[in-house]
PDB file of N, CA and C in Angstrom:
ATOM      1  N   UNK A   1      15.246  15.106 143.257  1.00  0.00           N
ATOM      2  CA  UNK A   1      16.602  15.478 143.631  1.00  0.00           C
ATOM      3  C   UNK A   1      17.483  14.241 143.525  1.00  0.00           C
ATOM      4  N   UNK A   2      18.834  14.831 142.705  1.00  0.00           N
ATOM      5  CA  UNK A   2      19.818  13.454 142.745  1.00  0.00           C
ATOM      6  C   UNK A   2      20.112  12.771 144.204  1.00  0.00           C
ATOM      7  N   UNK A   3      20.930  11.670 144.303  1.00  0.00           N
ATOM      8  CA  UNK A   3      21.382  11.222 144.939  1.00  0.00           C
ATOM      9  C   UNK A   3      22.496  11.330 145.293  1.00  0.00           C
ATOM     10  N   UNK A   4      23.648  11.464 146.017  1.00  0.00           N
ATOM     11  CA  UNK A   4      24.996  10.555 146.058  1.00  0.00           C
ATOM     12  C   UNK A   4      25.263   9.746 147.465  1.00  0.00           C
ATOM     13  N   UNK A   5      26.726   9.263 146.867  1.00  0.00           N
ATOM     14  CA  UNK A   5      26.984   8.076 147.404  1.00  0.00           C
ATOM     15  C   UNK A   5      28.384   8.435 147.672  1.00  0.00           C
ATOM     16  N   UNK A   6      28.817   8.382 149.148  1.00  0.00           N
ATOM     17  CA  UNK A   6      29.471   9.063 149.843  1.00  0.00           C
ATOM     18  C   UNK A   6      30.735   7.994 150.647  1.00  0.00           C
ATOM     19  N   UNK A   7      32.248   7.876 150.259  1.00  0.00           N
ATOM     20  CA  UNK A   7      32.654   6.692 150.776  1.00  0.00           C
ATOM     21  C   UNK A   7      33.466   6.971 151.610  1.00  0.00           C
ATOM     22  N   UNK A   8      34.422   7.056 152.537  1.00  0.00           N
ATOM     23  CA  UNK A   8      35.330   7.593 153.684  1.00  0.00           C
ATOM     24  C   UNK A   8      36.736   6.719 153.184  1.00  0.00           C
ATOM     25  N   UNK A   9      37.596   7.323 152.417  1.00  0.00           N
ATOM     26  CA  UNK A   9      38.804   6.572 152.269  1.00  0.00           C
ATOM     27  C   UNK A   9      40.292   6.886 152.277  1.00  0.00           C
ATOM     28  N   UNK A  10      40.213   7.920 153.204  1.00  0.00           N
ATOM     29  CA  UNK A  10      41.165   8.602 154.359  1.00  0.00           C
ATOM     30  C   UNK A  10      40.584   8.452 155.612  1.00  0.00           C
ATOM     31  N   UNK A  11      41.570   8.710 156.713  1.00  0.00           N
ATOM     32  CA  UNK A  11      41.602   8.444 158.255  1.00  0.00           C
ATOM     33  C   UNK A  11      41.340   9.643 158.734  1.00  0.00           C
ATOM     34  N   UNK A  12      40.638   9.797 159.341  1.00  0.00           N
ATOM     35  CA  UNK A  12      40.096  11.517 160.427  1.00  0.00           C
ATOM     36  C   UNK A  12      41.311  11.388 161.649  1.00  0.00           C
ATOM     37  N   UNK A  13      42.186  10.406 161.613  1.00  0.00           N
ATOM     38  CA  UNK A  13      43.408  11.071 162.826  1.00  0.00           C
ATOM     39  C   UNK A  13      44.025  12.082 162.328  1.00  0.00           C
ATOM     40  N   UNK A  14      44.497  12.470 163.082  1.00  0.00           N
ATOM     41  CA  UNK A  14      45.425  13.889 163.174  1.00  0.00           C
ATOM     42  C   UNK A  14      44.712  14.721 162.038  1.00  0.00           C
ATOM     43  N   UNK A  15      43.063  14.906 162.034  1.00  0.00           N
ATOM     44  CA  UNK A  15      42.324  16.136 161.458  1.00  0.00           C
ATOM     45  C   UNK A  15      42.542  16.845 161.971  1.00  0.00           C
ATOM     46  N   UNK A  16      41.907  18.357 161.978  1.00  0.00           N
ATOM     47  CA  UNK A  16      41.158  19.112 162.893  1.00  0.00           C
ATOM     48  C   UNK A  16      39.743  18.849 163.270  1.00  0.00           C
ATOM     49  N   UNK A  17      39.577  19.096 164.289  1.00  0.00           N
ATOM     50  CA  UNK A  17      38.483  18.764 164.946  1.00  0.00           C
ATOM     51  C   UNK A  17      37.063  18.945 163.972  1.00  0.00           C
ATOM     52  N   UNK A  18      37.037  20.243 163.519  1.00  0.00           N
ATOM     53  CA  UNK A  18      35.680  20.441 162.427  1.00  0.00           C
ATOM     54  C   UNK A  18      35.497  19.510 161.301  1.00  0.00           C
ATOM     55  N   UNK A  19      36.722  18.975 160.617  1.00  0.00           N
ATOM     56  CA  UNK A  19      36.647  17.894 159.850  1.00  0.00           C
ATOM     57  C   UNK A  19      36.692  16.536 160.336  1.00  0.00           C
ATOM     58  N   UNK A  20      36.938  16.154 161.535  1.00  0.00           N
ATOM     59  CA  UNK A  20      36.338  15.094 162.451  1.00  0.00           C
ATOM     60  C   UNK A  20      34.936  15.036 162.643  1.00  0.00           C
ATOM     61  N   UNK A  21      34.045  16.312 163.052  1.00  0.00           N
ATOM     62  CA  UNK A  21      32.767  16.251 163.189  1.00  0.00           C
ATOM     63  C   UNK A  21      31.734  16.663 161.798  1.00  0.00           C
ATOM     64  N   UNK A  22      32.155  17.094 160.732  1.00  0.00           N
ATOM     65  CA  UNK A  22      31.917  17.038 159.233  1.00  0.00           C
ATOM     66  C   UNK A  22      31.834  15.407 159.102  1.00  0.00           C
ATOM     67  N   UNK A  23      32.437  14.584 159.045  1.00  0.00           N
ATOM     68  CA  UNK A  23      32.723  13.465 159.115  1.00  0.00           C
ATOM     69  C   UNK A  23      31.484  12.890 159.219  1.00  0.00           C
ATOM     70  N   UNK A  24      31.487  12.991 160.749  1.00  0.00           N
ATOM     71  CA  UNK A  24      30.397  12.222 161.750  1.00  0.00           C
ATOM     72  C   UNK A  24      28.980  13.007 161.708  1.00  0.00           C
ATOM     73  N   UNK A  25      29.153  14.073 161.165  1.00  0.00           N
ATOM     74  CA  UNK A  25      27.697  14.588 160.577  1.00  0.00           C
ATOM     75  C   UNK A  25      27.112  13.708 159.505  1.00  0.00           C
ATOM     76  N   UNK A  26      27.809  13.740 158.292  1.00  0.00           N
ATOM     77  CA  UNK A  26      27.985  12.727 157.419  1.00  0.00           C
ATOM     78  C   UNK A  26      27.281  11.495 157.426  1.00  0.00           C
ATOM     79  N   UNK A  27      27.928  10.818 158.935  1.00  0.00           N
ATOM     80  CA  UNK A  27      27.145   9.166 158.748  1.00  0.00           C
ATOM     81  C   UNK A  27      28.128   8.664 158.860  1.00  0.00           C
ATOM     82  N   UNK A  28      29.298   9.192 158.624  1.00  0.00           N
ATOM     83  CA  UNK A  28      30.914   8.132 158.308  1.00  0.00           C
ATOM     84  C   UNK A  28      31.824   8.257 159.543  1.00  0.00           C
ATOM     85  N   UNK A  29      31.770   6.692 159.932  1.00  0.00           N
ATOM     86  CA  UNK A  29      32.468   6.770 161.428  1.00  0.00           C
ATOM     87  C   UNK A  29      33.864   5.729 160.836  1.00  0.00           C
ATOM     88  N   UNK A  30      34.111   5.041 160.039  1.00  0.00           N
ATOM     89  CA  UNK A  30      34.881   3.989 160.191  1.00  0.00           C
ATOM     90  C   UNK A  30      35.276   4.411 158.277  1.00  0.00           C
ATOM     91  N   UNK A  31      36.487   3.621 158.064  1.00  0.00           N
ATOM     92  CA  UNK A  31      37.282   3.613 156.822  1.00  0.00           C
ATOM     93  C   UNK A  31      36.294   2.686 156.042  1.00  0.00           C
ATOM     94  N   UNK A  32      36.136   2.826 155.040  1.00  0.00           N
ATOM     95  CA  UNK A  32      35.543   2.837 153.508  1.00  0.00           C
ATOM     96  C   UNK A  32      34.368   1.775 153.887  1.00  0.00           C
ATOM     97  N   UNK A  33      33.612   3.225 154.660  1.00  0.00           N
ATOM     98  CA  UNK A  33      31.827   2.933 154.879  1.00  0.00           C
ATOM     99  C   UNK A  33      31.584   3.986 153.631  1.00  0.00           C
ATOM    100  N   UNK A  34      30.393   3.478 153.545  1.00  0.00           N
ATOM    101  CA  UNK A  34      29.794   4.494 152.779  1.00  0.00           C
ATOM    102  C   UNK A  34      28.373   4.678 152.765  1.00  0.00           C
ATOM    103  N   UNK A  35      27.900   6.102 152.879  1.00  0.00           N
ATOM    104  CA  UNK A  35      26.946   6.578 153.254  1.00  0.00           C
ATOM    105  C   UNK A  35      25.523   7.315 151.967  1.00  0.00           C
ATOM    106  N   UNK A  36      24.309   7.051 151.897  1.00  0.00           N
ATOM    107  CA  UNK A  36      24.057   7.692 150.922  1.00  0.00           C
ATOM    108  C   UNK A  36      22.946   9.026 151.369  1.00  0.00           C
ATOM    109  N   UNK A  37      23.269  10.172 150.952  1.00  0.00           N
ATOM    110  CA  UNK A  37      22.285  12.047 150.664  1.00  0.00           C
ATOM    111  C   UNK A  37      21.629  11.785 149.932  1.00  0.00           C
ATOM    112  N   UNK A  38      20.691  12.626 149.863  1.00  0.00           N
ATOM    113  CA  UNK A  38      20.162  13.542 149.127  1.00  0.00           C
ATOM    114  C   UNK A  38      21.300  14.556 148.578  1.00  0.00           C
ATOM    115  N   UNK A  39      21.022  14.925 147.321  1.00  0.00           N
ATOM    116  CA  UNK A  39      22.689  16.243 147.213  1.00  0.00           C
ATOM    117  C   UNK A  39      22.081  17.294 147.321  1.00  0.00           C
ATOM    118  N   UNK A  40      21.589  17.754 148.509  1.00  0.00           N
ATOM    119  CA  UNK A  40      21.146  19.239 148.548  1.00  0.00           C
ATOM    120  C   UNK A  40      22.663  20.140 148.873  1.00  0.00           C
ATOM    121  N   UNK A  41      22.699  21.539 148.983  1.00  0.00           N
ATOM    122  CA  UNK A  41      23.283  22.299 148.940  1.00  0.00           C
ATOM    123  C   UNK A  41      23.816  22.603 150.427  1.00  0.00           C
ATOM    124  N   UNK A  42      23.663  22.034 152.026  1.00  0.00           N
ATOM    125  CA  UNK A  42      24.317  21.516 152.381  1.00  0.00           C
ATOM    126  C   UNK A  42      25.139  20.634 152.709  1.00  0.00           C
ATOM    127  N   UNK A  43      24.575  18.929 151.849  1.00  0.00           N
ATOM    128  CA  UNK A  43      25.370  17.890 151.939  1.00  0.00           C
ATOM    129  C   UNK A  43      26.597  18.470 150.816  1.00  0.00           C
ATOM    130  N   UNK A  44      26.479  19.231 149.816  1.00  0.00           N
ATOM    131  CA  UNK A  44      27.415  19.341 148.973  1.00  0.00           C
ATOM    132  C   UNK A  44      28.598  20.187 149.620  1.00  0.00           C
ATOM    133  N   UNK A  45      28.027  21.304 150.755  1.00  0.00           N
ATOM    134  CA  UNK A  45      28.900  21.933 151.282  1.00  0.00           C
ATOM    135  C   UNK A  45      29.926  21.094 151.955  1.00  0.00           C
ATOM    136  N   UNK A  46      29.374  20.439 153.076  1.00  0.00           N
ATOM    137  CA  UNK A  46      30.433  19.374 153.802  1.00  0.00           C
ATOM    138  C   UNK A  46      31.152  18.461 152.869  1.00  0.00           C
ATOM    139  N   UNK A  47      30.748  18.112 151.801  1.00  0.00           N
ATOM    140  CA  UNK A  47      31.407  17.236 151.227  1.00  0.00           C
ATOM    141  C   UNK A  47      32.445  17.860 150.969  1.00  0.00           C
ATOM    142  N   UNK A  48      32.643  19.389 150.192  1.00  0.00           N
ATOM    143  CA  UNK A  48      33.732  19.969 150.039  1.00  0.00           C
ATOM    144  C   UNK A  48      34.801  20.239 150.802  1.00  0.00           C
ATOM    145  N   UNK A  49      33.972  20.503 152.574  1.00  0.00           N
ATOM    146  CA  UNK A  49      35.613  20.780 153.353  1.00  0.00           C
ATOM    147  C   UNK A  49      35.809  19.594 153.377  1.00  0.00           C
ATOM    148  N   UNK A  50      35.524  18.065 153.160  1.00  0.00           N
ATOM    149  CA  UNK A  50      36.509  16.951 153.733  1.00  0.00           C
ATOM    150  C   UNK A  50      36.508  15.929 152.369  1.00  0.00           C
ATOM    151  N   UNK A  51      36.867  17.000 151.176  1.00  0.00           N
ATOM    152  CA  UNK A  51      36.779  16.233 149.337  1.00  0.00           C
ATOM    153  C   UNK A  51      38.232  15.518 149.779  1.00  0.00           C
ATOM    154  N   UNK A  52      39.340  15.891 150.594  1.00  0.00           N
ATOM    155  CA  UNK A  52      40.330  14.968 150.625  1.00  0.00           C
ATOM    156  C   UNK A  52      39.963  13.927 151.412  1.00  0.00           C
ATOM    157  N   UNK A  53      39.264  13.537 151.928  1.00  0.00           N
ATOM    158  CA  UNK A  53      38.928  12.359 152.796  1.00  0.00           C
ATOM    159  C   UNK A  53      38.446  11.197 152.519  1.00  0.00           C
ATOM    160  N   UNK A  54      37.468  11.693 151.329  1.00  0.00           N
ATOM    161  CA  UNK A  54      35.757  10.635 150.360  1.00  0.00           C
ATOM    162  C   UNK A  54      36.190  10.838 149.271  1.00  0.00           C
ATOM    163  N   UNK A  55      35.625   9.869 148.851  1.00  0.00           N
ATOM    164  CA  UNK A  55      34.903   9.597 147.266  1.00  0.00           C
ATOM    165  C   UNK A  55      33.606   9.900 146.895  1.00  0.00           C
ATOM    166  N   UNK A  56      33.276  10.748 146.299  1.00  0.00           N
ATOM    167  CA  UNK A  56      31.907  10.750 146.205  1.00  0.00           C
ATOM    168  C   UNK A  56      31.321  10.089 144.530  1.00  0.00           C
ATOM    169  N   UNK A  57      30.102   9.599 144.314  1.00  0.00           N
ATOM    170  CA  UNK A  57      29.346   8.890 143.120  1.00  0.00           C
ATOM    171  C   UNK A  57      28.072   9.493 143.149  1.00  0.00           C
ATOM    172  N   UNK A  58      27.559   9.920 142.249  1.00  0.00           N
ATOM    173  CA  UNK A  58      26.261  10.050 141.851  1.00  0.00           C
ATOM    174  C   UNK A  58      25.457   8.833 141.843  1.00  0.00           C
ATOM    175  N   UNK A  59      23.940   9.157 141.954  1.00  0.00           N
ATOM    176  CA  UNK A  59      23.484   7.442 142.082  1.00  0.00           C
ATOM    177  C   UNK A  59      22.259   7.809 141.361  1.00  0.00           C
ATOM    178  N   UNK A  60      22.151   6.772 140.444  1.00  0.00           N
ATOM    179  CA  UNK A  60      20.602   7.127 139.614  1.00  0.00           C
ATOM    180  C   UNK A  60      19.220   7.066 140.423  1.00  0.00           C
TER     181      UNK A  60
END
């Protein structure tokens, strides 16, 4: 299974709360940490509600 590589480079103030704790499910507590998955088919889900937030990279 691929990898990715997951970076936080928007601010979770004034989110809603579910994309605050999407977040912090994640691994990503602080601005442009970055975290690395497995890309299974729930990390891909969360990534989608908070795609305005991260950057995401594939990783060999």
């Amino acid at each position: 299974m691929s990898k990715v590589k997951i970076t936080q480079v928007r601010s979770a103030i004034n989110r809603p709360g579910r994309q605050k704790k999407t977040l912090e499910a994640l691994g990503l507590r602080k601005m442009n940490q970055t975290v690395e998955h497995e890309a299974t088919e729930q990390i891909k889900g969360m990534i989608t509600k908070v795609a305005h937030l991260v950057t995401v990279e594939e990783v060999q």
